[in-house]
Structures are given as structure tokens and as C-alpha cells.
PDB file of N, CA and C in Angstrom:
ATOM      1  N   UNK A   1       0.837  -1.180   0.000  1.00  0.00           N
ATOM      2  CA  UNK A   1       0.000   0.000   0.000  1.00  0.00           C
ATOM      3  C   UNK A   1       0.886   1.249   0.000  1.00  0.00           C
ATOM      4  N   UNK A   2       0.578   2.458  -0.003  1.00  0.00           N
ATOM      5  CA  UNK A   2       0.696   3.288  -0.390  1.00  0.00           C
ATOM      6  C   UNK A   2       1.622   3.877   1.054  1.00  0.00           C
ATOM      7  N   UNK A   3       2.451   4.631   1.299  1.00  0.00           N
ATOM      8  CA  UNK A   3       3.066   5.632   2.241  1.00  0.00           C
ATOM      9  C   UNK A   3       2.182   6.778   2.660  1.00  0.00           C
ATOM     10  N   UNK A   4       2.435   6.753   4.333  1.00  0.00           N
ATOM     11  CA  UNK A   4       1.440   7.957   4.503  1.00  0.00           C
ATOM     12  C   UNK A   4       1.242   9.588   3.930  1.00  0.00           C
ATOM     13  N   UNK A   5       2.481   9.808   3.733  1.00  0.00           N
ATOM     14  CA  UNK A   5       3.313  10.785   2.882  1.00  0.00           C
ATOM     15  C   UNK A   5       2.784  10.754   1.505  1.00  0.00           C
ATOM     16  N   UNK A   6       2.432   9.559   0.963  1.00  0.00           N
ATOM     17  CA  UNK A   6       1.740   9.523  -0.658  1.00  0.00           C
ATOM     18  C   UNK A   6       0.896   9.443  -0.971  1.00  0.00           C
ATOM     19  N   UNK A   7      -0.063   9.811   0.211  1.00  0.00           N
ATOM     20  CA  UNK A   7      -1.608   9.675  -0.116  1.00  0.00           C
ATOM     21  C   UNK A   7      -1.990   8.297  -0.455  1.00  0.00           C
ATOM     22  N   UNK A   8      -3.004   8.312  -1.388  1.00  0.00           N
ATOM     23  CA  UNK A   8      -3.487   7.004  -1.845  1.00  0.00           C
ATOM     24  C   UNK A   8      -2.428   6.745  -3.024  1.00  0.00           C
ATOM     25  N   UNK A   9      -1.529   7.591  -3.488  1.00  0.00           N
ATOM     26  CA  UNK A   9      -0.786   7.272  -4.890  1.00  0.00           C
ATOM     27  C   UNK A   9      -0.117   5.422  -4.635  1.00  0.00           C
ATOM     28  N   UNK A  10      -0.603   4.976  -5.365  1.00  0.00           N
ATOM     29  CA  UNK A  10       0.214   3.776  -5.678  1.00  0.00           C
ATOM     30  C   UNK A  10       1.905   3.636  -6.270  1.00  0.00           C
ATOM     31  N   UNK A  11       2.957   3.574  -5.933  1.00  0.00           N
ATOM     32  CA  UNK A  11       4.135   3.539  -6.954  1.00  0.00           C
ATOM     33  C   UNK A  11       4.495   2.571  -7.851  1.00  0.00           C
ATOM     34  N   UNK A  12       4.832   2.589  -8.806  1.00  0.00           N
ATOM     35  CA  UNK A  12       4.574   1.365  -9.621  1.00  0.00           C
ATOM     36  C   UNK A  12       6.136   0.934 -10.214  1.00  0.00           C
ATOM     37  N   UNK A  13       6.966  -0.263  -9.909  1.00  0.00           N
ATOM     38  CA  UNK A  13       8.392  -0.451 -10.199  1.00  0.00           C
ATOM     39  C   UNK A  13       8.351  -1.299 -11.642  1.00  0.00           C
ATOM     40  N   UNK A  14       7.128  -2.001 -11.905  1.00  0.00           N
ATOM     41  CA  UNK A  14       7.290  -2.667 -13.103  1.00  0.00           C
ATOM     42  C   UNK A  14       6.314  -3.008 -14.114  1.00  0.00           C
ATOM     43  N   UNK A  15       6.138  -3.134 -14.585  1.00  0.00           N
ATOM     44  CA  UNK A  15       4.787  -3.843 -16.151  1.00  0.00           C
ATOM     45  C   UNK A  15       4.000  -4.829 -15.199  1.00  0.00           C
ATOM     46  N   UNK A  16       4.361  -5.801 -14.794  1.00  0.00           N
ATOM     47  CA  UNK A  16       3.853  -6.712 -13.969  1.00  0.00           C
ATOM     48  C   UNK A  16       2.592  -5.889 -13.325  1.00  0.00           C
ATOM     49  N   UNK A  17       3.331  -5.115 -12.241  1.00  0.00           N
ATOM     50  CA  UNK A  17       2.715  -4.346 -11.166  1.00  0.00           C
ATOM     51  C   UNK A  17       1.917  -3.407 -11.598  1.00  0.00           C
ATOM     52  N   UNK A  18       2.324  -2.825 -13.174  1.00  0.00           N
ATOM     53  CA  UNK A  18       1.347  -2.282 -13.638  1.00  0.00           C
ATOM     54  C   UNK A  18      -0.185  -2.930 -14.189  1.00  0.00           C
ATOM     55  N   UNK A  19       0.290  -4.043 -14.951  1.00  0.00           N
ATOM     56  CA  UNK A  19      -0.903  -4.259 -15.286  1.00  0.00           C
ATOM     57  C   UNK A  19      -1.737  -4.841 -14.218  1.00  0.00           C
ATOM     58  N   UNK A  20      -1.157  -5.576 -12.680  1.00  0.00           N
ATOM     59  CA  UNK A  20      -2.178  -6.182 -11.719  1.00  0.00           C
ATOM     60  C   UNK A  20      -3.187  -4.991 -10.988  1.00  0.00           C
ATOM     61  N   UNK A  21      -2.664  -3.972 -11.109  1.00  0.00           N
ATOM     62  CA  UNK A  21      -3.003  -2.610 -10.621  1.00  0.00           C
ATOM     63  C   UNK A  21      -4.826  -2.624 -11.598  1.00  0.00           C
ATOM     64  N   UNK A  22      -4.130  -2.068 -12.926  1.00  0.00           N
ATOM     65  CA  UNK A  22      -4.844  -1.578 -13.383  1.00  0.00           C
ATOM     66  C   UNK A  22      -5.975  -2.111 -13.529  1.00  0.00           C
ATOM     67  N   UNK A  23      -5.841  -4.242 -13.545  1.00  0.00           N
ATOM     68  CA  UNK A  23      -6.661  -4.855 -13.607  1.00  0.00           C
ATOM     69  C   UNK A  23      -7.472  -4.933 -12.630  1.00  0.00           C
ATOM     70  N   UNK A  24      -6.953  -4.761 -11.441  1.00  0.00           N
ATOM     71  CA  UNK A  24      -7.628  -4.614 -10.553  1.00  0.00           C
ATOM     72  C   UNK A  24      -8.643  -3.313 -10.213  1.00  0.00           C
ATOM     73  N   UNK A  25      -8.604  -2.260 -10.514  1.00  0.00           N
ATOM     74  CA  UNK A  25      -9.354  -0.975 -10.783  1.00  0.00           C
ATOM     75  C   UNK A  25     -10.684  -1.343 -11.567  1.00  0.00           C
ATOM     76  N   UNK A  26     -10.418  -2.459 -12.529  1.00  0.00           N
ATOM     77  CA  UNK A  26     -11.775  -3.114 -13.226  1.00  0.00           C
ATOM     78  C   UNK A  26     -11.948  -1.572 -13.992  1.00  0.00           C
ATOM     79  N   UNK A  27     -13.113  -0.932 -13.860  1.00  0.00           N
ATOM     80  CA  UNK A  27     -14.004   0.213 -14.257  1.00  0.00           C
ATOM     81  C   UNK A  27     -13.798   1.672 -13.740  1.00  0.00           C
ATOM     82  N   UNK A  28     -13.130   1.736 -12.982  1.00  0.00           N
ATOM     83  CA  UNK A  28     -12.383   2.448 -12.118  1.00  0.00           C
ATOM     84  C   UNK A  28     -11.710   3.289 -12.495  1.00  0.00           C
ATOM     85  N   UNK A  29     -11.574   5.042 -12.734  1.00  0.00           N
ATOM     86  CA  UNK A  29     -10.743   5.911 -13.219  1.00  0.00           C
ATOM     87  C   UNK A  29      -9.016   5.676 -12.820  1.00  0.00           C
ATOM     88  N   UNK A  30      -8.252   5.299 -13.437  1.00  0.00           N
ATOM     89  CA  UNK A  30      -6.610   4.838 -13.115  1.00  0.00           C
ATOM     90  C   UNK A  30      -6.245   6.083 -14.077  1.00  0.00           C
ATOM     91  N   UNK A  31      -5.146   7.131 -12.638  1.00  0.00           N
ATOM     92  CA  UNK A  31      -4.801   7.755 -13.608  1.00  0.00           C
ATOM     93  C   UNK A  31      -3.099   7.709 -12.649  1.00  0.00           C
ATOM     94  N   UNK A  32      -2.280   7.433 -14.152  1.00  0.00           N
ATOM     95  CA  UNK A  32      -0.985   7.516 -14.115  1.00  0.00           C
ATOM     96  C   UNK A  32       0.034   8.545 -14.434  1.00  0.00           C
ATOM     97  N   UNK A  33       0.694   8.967 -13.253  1.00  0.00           N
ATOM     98  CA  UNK A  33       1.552   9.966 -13.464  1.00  0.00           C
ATOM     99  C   UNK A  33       2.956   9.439 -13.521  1.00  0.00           C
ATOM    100  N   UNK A  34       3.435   9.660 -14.949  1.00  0.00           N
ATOM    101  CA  UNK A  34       4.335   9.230 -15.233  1.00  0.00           C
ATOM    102  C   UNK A  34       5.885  10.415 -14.844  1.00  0.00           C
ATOM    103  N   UNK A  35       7.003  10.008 -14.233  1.00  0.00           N
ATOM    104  CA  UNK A  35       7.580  11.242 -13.749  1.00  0.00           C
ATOM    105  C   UNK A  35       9.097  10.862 -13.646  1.00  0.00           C
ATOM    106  N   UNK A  36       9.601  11.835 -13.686  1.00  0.00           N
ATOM    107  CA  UNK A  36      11.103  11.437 -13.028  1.00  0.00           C
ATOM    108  C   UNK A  36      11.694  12.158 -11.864  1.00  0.00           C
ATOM    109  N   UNK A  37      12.633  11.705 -11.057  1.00  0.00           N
ATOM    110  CA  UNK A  37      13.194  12.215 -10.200  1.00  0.00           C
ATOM    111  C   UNK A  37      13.916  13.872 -10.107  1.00  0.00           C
ATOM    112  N   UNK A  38      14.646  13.621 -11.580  1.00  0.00           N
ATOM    113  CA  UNK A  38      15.242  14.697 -11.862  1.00  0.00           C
ATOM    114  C   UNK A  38      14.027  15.717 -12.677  1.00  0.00           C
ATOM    115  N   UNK A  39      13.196  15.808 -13.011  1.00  0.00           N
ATOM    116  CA  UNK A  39      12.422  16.627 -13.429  1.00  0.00           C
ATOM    117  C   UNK A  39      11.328  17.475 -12.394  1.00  0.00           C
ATOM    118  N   UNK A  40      12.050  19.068 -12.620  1.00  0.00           N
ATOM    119  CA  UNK A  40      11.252  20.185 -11.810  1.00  0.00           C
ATOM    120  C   UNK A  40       9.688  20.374 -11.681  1.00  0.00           C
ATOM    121  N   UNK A  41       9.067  20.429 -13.210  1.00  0.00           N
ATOM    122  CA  UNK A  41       7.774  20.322 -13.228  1.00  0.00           C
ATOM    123  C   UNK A  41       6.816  18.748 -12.269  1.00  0.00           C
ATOM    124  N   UNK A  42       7.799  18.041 -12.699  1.00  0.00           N
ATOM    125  CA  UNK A  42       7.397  16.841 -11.720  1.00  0.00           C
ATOM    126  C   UNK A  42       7.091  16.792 -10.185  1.00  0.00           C
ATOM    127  N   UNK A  43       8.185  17.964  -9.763  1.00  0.00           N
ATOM    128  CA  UNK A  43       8.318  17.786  -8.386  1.00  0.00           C
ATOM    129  C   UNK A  43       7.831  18.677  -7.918  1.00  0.00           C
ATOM    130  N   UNK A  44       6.900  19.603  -8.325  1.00  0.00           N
ATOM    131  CA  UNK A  44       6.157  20.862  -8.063  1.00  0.00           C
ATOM    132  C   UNK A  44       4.573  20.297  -8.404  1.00  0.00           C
ATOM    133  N   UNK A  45       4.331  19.451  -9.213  1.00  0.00           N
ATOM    134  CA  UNK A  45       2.813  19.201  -9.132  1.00  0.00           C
ATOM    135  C   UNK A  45       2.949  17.973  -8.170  1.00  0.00           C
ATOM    136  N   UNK A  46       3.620  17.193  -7.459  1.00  0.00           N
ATOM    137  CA  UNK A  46       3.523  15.872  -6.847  1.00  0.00           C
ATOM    138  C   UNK A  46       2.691  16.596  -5.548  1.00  0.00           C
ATOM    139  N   UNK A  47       3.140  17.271  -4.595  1.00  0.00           N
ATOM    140  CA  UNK A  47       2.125  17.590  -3.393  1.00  0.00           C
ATOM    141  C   UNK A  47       0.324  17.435  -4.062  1.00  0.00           C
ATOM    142  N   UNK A  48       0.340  18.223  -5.561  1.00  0.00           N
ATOM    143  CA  UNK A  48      -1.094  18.019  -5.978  1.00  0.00           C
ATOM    144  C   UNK A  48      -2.034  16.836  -6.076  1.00  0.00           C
ATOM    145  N   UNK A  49      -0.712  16.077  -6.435  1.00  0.00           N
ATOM    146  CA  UNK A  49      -1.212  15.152  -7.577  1.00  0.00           C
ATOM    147  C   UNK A  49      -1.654  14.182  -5.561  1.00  0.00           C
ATOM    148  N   UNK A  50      -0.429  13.869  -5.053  1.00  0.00           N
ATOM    149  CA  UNK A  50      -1.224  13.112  -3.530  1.00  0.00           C
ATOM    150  C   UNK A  50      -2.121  13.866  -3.391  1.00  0.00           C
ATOM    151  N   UNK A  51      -2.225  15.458  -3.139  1.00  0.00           N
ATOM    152  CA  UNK A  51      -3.563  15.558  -2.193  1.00  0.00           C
ATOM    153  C   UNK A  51      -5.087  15.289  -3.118  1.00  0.00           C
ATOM    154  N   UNK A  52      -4.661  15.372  -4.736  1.00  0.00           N
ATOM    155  CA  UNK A  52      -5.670  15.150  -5.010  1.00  0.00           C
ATOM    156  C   UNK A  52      -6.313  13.303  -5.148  1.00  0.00           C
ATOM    157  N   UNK A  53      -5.306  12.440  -4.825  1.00  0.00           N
ATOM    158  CA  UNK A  53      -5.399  11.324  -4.514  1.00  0.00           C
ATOM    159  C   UNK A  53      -6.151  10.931  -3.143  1.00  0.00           C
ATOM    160  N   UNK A  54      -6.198  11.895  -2.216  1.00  0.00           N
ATOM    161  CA  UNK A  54      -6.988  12.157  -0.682  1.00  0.00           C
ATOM    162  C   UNK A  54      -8.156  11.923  -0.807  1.00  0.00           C
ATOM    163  N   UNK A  55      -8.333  13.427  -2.064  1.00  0.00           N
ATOM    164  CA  UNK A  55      -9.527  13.873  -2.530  1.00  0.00           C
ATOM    165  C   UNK A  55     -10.718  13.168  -3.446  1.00  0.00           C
ATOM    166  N   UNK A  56     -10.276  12.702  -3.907  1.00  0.00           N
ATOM    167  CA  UNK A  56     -10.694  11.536  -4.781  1.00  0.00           C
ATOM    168  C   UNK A  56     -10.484  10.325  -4.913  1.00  0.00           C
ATOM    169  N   UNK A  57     -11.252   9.477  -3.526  1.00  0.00           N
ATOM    170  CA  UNK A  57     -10.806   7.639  -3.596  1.00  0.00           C
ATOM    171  C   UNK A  57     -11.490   7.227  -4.309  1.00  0.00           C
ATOM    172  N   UNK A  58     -12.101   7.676  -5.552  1.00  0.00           N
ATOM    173  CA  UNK A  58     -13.287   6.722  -6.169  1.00  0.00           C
ATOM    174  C   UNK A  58     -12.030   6.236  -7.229  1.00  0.00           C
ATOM    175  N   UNK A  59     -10.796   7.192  -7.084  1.00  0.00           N
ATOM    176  CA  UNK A  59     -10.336   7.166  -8.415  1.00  0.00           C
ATOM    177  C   UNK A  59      -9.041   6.364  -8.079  1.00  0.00           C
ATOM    178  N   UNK A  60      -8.034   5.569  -9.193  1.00  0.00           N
ATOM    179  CA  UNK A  60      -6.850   4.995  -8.269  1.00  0.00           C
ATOM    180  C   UNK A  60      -5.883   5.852  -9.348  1.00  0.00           C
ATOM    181  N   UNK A  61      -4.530   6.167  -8.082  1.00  0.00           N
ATOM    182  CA  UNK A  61      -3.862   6.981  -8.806  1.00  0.00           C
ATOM    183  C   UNK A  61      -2.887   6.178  -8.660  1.00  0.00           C
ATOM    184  N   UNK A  62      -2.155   6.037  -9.481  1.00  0.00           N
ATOM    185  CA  UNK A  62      -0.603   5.312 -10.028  1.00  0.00           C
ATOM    186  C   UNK A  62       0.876   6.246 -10.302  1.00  0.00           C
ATOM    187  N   UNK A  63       1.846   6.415  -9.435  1.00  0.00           N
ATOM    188  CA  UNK A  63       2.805   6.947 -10.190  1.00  0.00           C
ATOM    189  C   UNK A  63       4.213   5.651 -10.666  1.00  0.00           C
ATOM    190  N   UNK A  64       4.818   6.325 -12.097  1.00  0.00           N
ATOM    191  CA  UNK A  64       5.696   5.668 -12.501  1.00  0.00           C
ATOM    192  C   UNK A  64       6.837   6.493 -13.047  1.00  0.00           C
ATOM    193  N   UNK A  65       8.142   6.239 -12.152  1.00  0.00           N
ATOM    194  CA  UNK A  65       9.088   6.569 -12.169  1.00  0.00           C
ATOM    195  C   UNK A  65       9.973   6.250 -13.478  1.00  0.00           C
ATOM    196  N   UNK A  66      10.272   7.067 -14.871  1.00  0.00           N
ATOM    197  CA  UNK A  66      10.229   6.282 -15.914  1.00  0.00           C
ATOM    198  C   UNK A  66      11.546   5.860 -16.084  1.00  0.00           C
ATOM    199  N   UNK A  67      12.489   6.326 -14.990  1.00  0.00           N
ATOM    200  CA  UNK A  67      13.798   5.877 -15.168  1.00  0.00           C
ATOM    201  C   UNK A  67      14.164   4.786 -14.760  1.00  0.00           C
ATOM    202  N   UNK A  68      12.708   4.331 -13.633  1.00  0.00           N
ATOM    203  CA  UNK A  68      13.063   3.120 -13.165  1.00  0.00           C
ATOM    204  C   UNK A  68      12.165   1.875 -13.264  1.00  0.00           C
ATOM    205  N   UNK A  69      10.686   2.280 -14.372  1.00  0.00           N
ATOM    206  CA  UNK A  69      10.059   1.055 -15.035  1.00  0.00           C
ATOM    207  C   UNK A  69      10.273   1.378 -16.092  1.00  0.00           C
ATOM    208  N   UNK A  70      11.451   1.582 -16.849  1.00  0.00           N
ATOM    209  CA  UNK A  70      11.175   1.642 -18.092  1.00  0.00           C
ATOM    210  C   UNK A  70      10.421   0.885 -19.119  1.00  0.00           C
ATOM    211  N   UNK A  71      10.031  -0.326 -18.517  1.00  0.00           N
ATOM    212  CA  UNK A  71       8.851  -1.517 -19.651  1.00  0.00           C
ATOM    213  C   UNK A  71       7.960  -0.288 -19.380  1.00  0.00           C
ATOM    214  N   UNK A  72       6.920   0.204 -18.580  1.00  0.00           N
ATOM    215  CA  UNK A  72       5.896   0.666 -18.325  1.00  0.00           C
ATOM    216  C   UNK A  72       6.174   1.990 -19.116  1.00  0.00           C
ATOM    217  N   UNK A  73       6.956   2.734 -19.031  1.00  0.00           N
ATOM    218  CA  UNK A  73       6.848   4.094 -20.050  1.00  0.00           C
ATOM    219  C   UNK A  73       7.195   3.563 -21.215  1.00  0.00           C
ATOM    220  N   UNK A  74       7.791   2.888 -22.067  1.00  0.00           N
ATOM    221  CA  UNK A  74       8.460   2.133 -22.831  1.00  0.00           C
ATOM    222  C   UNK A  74       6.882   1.778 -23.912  1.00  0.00           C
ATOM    223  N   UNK A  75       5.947   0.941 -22.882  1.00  0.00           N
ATOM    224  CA  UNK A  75       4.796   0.543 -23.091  1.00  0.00           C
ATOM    225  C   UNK A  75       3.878   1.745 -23.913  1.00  0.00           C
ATOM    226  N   UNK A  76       3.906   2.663 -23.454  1.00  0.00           N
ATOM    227  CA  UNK A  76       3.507   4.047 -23.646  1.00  0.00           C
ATOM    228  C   UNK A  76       4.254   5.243 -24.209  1.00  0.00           C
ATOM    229  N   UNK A  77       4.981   4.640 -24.581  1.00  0.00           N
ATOM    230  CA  UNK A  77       5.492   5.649 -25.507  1.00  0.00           C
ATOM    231  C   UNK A  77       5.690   6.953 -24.893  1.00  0.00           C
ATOM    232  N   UNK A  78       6.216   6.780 -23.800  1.00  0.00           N
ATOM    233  CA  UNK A  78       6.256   8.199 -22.978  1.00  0.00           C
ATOM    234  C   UNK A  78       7.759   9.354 -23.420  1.00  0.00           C
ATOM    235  N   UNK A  79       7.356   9.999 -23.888  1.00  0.00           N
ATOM    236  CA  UNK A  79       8.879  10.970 -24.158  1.00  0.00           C
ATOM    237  C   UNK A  79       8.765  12.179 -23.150  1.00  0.00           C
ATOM    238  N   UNK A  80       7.773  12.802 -22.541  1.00  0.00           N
ATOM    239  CA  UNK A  80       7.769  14.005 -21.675  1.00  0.00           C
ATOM    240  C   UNK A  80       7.346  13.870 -20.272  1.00  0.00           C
ATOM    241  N   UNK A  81       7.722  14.699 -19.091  1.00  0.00           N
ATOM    242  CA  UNK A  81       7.513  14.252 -18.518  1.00  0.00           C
ATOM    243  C   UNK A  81       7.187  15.632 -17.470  1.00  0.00           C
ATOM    244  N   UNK A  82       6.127  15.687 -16.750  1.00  0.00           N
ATOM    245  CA  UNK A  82       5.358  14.786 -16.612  1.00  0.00           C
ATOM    246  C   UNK A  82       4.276  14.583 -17.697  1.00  0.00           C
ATOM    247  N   UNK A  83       3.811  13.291 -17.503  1.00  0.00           N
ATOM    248  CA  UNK A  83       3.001  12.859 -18.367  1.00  0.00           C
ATOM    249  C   UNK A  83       1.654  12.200 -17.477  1.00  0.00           C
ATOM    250  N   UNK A  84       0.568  12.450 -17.327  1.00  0.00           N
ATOM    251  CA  UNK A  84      -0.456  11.561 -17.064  1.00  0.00           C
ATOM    252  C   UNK A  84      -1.696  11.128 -17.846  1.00  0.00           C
ATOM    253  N   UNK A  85      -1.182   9.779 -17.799  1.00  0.00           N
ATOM    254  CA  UNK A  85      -2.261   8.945 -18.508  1.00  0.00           C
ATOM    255  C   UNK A  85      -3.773   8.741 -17.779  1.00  0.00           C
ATOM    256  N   UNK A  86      -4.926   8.780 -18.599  1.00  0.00           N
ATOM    257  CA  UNK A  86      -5.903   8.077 -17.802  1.00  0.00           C
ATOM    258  C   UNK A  86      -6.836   7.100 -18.680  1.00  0.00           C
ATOM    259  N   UNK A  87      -6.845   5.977 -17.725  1.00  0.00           N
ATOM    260  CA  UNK A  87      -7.602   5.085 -18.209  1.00  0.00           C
ATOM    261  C   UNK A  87      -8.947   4.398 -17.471  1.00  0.00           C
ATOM    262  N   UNK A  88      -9.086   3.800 -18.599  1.00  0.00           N
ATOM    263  CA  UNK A  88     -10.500   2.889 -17.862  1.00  0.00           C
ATOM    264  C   UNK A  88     -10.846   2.282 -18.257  1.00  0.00           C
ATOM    265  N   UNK A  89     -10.946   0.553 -17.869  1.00  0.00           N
ATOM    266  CA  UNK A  89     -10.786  -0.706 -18.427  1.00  0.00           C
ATOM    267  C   UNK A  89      -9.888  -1.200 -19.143  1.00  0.00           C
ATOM    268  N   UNK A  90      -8.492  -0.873 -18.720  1.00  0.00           N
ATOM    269  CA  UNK A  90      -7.767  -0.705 -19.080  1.00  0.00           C
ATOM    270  C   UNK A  90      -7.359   0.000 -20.762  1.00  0.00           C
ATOM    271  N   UNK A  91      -7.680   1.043 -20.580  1.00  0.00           N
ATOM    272  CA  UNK A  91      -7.832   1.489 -22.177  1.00  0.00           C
ATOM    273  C   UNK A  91      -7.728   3.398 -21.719  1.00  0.00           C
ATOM    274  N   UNK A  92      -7.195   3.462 -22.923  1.00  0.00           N
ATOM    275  CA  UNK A  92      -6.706   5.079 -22.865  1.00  0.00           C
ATOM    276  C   UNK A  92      -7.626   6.020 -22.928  1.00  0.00           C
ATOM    277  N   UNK A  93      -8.358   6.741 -21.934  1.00  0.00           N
ATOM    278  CA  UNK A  93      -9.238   7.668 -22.548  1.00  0.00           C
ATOM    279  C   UNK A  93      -9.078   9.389 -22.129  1.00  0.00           C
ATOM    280  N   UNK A  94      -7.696   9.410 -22.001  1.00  0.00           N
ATOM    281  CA  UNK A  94      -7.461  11.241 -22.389  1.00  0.00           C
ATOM    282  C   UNK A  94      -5.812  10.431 -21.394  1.00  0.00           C
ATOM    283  N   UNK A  95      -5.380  11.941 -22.115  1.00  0.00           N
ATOM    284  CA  UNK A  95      -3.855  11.918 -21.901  1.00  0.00           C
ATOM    285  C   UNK A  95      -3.529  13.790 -21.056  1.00  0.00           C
ATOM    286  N   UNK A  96      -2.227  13.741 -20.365  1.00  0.00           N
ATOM    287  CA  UNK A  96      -2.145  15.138 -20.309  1.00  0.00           C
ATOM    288  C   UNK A  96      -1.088  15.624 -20.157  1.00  0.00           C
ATOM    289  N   UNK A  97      -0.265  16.376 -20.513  1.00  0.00           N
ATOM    290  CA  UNK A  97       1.179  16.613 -20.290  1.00  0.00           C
ATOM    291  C   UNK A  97       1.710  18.020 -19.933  1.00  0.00           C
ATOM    292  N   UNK A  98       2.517  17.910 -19.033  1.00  0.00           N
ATOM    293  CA  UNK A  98       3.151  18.955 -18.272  1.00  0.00           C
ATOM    294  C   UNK A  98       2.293  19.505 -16.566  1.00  0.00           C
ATOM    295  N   UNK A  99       2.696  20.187 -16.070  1.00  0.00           N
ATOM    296  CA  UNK A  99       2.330  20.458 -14.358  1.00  0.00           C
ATOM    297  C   UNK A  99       1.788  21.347 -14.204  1.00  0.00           C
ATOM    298  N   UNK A 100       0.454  21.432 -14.895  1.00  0.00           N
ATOM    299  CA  UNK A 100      -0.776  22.788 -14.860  1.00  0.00           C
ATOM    300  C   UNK A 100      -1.335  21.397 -13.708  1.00  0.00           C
ATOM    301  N   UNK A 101      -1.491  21.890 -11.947  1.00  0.00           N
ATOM    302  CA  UNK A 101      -2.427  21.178 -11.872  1.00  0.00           C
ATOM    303  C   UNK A 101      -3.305  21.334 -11.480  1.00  0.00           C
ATOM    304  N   UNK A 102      -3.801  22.686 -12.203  1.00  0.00           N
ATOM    305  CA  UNK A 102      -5.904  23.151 -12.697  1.00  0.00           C
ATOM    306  C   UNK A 102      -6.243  22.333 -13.271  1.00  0.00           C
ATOM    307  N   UNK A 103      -5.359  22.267 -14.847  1.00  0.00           N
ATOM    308  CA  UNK A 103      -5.785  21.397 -15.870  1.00  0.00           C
ATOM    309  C   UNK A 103      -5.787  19.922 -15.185  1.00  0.00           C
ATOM    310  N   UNK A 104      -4.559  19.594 -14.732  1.00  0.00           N
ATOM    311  CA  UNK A 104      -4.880  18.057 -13.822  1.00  0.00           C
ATOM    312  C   UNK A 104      -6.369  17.853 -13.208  1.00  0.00           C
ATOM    313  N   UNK A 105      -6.533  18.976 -12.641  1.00  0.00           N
ATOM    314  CA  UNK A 105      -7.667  18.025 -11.623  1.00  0.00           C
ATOM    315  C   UNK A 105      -9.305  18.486 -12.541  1.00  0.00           C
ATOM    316  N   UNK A 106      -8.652  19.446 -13.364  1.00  0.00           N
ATOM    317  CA  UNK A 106     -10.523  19.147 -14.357  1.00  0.00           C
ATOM    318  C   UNK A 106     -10.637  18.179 -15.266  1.00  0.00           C
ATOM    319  N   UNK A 107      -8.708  17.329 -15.602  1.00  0.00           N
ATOM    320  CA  UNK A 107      -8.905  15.696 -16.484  1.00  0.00           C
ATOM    321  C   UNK A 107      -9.889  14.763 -15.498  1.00  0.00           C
ATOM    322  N   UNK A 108      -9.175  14.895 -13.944  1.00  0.00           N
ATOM    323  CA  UNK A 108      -9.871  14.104 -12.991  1.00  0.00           C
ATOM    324  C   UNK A 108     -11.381  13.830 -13.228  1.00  0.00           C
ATOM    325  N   UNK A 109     -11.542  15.489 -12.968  1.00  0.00           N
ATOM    326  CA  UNK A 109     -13.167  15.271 -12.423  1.00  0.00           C
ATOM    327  C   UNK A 109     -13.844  15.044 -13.625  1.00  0.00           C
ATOM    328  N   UNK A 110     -13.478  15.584 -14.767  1.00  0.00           N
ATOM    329  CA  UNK A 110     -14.258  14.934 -16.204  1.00  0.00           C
ATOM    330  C   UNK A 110     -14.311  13.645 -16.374  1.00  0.00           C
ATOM    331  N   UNK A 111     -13.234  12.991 -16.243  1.00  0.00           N
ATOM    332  CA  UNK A 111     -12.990  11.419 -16.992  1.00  0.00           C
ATOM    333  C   UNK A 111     -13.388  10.681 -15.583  1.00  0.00           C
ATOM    334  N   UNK A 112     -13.661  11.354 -13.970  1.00  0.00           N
ATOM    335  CA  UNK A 112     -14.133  10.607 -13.057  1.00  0.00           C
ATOM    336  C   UNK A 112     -15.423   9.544 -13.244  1.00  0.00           C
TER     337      UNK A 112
END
């Protein structure tokens, strides 16, 4: 489970772990923030991105470190970062890129 520090965010180290995740969400808004350590914009929306993980348990939030699952960004074709994916049933239904996180949390509540 998740660190108290990370809200509900899930961390995700591999493809494996990704897909048991997602499968498990069934119907369930999964939205993945794809990120790196060394990236600024990353580390300025993360307080958001947990509290809005607080804020919203209907939804499961996933982060993936892309330097260190690379199958999982690899999978996705991820070149920027941050990047968050959202899905449902396991399937892509809006994408969003960079650390507006207004724009983050109106992908949320739309695709909720």
C-alpha cells in the first residue's frame, strides 16, 4: 500500500505491477503519473497530484518513475515528462502533459 506521505498514490516499479493494478481498478478511473526524479515540473505538481489522490478515492492513482520502469513508459510511448495517462478498463481515454495542476484536476473530475 501506499506511504502515509503519498496519499493514496500507488508507486509502480514494473509492467507486472502495472498491469495487476490496473486490472484490478476493473471500471475504475486509473490515472498515471508518469515522472522522473530529476524533473522540476514533476516535483512541483507531486504535493497536488497526492492531495488530489486524498480527494478523490473513487479514483486509483498510479505513479511511474520512468527511469526506473522503463517496460511501463516504454509501453507508452512516454517521451515528456510529466506525463499523465488516464484510463478505464484498461484502455486510454485522455492523456495530459506537463504540471498545470488546474488542468490536472478538471482531467480528474471529467474522466471521473
Amino acid at each position: 500500500m501506499a506511504a502515509a506521505d503519498e496519499g493514496n498514490v500507488i508507486h509502480i516499479s514494473s509492467k507486472e505491477e502495472f498491469d495487476k493494478q490496473v486490472a484490478a481498478a476493473a471500471d475504475k478511473l486509473v490515472v498515471v503519473d508518469f515522472y522522473a526524479t530529476w524533473c522540476g515540473p514533476c516535483k512541483r505538481i507531486k504535493p497536488k497530484y497526492i492531495e488530489y489522490s486524498k480527494e478523490h478515492t473513487h479514483v486509483v492513482f498510479l505513479s511511474v518513475d520512468v527511469d526506473e520502469a522503463t517496460d511501463v513508459s516504454d509501453a507508452f510511448s512516454i517521451s515528456a515528462m510529466p506525463t499523465f495517462l488516464f484510463l478505464r478498463g484498461g484502455k486510454k481515454v485522455d492523456e495530459f502533459l506537463g504540471g498545470n495542476a488546474e488542468k490536472l484536476l478538471e482531467k480528474i473530475i471529467a474522466n471521473a
